[in-house]
PDB file of N, CA and C in Angstrom:
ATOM      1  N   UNK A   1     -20.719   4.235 -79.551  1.00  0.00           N
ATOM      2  CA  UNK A   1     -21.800   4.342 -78.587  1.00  0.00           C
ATOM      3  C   UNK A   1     -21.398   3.659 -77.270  1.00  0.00           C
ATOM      4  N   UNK A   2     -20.747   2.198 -77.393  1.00  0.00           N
ATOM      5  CA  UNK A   2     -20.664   1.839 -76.354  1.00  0.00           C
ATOM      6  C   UNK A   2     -19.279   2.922 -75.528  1.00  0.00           C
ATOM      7  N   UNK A   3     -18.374   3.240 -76.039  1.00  0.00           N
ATOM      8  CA  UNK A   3     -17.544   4.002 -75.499  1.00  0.00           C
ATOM      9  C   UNK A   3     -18.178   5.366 -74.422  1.00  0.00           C
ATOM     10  N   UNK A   4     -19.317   6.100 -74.865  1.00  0.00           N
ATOM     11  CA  UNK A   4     -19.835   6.673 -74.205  1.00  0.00           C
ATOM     12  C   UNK A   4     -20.307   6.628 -72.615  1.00  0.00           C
ATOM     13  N   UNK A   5     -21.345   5.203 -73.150  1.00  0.00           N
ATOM     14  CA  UNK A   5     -21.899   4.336 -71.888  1.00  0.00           C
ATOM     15  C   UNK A   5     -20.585   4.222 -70.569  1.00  0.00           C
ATOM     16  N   UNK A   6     -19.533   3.774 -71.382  1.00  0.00           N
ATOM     17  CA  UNK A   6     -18.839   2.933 -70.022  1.00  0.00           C
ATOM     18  C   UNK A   6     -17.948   4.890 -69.609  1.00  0.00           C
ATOM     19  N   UNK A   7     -17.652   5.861 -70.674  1.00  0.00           N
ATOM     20  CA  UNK A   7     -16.953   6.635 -70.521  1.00  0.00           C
ATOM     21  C   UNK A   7     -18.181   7.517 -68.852  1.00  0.00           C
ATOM     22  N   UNK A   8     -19.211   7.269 -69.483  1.00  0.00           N
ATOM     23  CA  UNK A   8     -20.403   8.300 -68.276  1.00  0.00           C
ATOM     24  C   UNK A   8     -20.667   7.164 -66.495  1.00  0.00           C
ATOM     25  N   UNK A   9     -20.491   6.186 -67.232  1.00  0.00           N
ATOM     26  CA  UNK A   9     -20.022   4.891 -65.733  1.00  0.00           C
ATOM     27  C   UNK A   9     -19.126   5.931 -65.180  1.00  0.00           C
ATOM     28  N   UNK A  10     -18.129   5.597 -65.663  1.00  0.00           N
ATOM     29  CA  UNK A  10     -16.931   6.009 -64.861  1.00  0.00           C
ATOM     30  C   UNK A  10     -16.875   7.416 -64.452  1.00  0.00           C
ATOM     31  N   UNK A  11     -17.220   8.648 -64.868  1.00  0.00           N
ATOM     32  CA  UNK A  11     -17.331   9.681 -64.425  1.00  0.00           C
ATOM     33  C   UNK A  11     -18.141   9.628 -63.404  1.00  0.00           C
ATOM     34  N   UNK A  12     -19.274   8.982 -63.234  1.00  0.00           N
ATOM     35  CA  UNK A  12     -20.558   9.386 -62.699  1.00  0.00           C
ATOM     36  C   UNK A  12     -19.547   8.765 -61.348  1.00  0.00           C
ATOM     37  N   UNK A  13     -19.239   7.554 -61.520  1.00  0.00           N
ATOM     38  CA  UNK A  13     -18.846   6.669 -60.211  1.00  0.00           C
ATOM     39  C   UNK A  13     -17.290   7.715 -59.547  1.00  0.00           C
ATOM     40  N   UNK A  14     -16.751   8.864 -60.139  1.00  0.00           N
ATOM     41  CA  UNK A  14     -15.642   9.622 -59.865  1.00  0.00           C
ATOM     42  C   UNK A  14     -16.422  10.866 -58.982  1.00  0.00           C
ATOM     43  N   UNK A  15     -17.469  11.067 -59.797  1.00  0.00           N
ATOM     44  CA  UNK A  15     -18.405  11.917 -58.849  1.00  0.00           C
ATOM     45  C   UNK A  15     -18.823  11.364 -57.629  1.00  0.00           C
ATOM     46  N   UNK A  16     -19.271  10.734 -57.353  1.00  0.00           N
ATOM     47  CA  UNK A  16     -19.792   9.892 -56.569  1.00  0.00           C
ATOM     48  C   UNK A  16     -19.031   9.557 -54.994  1.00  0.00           C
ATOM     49  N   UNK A  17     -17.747   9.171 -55.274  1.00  0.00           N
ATOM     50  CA  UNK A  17     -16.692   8.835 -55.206  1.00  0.00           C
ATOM     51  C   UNK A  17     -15.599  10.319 -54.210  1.00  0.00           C
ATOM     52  N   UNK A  18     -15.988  11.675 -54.498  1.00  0.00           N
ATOM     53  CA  UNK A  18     -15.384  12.412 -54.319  1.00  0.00           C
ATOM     54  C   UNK A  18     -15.827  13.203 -53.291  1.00  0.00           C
ATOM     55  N   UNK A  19     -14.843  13.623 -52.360  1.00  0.00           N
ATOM     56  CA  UNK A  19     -15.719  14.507 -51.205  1.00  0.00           C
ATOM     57  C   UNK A  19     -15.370  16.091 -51.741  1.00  0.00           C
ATOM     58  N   UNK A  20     -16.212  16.767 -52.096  1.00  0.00           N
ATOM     59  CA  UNK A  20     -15.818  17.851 -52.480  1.00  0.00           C
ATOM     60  C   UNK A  20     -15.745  19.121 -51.572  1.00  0.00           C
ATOM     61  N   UNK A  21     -16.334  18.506 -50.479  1.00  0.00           N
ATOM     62  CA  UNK A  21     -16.140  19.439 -49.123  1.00  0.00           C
ATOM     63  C   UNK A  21     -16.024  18.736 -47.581  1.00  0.00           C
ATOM     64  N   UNK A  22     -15.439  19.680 -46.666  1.00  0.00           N
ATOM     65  CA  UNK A  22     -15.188  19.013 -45.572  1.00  0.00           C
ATOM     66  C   UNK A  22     -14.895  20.092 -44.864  1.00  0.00           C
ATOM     67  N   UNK A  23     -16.179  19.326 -43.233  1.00  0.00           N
ATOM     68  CA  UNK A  23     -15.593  20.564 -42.400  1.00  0.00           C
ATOM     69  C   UNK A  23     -15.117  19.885 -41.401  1.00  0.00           C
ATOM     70  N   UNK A  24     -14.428  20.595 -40.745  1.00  0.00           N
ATOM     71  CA  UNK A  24     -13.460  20.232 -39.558  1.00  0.00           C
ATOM     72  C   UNK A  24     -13.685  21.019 -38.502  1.00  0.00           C
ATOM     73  N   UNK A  25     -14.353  20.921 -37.478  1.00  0.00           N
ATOM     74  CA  UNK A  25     -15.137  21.300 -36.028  1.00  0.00           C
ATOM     75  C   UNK A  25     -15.578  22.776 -36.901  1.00  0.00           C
ATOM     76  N   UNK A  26     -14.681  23.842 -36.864  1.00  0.00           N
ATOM     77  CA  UNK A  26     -15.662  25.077 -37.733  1.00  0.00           C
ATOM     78  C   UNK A  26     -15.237  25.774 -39.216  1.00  0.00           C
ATOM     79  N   UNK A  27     -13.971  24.663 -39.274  1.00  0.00           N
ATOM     80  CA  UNK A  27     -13.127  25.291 -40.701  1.00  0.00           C
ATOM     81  C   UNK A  27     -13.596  24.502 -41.844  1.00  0.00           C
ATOM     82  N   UNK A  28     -14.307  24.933 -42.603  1.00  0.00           N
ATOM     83  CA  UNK A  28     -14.838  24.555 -43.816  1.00  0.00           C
ATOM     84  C   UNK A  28     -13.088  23.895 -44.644  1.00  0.00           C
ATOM     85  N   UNK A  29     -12.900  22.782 -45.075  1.00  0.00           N
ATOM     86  CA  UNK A  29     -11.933  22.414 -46.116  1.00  0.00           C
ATOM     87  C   UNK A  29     -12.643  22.291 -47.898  1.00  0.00           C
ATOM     88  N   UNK A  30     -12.215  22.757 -48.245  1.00  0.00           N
ATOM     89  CA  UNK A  30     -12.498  23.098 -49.929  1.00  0.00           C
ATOM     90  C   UNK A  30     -11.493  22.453 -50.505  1.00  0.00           C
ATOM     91  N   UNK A  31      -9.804  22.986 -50.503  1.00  0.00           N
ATOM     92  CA  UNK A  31      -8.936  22.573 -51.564  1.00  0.00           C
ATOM     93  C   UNK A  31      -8.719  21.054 -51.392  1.00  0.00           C
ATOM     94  N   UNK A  32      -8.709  20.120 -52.559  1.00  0.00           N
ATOM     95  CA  UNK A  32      -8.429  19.127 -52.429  1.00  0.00           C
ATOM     96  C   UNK A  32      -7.291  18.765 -51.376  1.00  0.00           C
ATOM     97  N   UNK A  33      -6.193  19.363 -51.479  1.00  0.00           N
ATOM     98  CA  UNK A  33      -4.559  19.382 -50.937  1.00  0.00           C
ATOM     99  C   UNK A  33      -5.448  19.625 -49.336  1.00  0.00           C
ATOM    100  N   UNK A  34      -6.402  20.409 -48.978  1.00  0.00           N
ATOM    101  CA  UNK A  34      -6.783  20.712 -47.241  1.00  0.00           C
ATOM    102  C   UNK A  34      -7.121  18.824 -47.005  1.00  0.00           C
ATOM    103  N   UNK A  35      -8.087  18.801 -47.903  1.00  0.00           N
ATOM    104  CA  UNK A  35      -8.590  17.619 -47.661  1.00  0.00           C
ATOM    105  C   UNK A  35      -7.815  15.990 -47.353  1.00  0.00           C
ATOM    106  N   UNK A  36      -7.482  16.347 -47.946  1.00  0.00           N
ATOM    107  CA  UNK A  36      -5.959  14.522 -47.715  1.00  0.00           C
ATOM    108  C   UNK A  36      -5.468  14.717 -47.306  1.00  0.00           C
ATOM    109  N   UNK A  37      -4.939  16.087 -46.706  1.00  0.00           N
ATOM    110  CA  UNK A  37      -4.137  16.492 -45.433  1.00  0.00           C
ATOM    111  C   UNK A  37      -4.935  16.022 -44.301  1.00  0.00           C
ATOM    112  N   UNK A  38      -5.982  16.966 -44.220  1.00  0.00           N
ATOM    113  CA  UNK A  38      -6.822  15.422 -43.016  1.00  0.00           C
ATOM    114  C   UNK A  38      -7.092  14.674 -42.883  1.00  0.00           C
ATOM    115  N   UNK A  39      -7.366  14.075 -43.898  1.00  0.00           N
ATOM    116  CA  UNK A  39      -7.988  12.758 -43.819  1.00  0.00           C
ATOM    117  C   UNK A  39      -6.627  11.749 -43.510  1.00  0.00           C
ATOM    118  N   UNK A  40      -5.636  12.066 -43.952  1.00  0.00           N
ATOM    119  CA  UNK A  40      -4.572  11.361 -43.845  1.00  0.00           C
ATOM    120  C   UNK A  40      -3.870  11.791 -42.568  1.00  0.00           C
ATOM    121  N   UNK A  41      -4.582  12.510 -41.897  1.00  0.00           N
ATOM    122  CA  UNK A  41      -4.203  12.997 -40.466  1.00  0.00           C
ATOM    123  C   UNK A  41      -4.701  12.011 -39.488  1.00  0.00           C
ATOM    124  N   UNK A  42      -5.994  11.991 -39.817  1.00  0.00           N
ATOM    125  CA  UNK A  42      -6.713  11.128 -39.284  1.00  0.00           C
ATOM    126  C   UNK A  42      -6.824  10.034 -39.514  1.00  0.00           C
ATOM    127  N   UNK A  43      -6.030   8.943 -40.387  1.00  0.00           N
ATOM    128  CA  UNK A  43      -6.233   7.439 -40.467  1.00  0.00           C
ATOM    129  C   UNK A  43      -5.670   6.664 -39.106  1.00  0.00           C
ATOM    130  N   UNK A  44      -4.728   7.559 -38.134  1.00  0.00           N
ATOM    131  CA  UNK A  44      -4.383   6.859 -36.861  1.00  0.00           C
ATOM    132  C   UNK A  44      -5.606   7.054 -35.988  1.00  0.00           C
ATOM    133  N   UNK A  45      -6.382   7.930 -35.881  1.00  0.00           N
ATOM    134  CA  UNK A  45      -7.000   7.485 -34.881  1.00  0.00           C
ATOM    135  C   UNK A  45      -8.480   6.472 -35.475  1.00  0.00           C
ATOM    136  N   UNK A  46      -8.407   5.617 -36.888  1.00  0.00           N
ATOM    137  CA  UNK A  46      -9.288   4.728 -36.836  1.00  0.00           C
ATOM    138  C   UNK A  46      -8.739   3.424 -36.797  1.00  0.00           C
ATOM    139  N   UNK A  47      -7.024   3.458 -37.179  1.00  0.00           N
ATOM    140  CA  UNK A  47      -6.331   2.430 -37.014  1.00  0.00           C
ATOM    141  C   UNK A  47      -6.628   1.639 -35.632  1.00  0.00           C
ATOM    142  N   UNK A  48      -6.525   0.204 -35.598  1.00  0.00           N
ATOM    143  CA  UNK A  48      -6.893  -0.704 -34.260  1.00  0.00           C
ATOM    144  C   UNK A  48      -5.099  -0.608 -34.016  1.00  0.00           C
ATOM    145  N   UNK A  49      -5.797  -0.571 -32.177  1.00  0.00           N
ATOM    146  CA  UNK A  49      -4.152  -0.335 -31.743  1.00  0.00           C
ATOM    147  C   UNK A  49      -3.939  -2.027 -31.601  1.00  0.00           C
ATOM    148  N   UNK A  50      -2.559  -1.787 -31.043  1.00  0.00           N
ATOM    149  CA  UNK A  50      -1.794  -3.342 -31.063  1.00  0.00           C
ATOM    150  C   UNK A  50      -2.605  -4.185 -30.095  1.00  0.00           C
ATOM    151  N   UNK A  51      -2.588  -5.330 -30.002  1.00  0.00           N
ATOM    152  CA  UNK A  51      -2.791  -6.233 -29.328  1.00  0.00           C
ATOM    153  C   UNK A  51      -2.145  -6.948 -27.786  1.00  0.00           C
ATOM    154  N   UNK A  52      -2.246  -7.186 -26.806  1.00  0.00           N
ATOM    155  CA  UNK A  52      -1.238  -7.484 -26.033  1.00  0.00           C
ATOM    156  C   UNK A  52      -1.476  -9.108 -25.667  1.00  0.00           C
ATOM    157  N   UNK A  53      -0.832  -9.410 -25.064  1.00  0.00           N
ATOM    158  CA  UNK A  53      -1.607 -10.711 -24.278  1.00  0.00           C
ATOM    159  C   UNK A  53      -0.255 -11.997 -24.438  1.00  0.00           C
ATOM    160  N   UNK A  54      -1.053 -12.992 -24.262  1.00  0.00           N
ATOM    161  CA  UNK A  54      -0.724 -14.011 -25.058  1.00  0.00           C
ATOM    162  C   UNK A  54      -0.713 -14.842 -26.269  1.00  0.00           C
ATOM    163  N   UNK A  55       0.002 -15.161 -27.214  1.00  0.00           N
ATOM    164  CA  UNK A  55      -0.612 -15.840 -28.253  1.00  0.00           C
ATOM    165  C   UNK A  55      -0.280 -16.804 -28.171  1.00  0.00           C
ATOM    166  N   UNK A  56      -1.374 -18.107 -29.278  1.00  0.00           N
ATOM    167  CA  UNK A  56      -1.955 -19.071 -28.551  1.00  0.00           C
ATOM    168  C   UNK A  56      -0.762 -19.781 -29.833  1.00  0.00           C
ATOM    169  N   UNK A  57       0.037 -20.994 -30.004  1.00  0.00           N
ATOM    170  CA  UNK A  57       0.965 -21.430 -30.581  1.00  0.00           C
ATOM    171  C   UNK A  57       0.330 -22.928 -30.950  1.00  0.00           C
ATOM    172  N   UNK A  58       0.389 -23.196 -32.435  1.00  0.00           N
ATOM    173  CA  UNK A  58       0.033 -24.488 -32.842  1.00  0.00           C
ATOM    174  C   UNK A  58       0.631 -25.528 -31.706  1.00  0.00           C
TER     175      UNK A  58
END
């Protein structure tokens, strides 16, 4: 019984968890493989760019 419980946790939280669609300005993405292709397209433009300046030295 308890195997059940934690087995429906974890599915539910995989559901949950999953984008099963995605659109992109008018192209609907469906296949998983479309999907992490963009998204992994797009992690540079949320990345913080470099820093410049001075840094401050113990």
């Amino acid at each position: 019984a308890n195997m059940a419980y934690f087995e429906a946790i974890t599915h539910g939280r995989r559901r949950r968890n999953t984008i099963p669609l995605l659109w992109d300005g008018e192209t609907l993405l469906q296949r998983p493989s479309d999907i992490c292709a963009h998204v992994d397209g797009s992690i540079v433009l949320f990345s913080a760019s470099p820093r410049g300046g001075l840094a401050l030295a113990p």
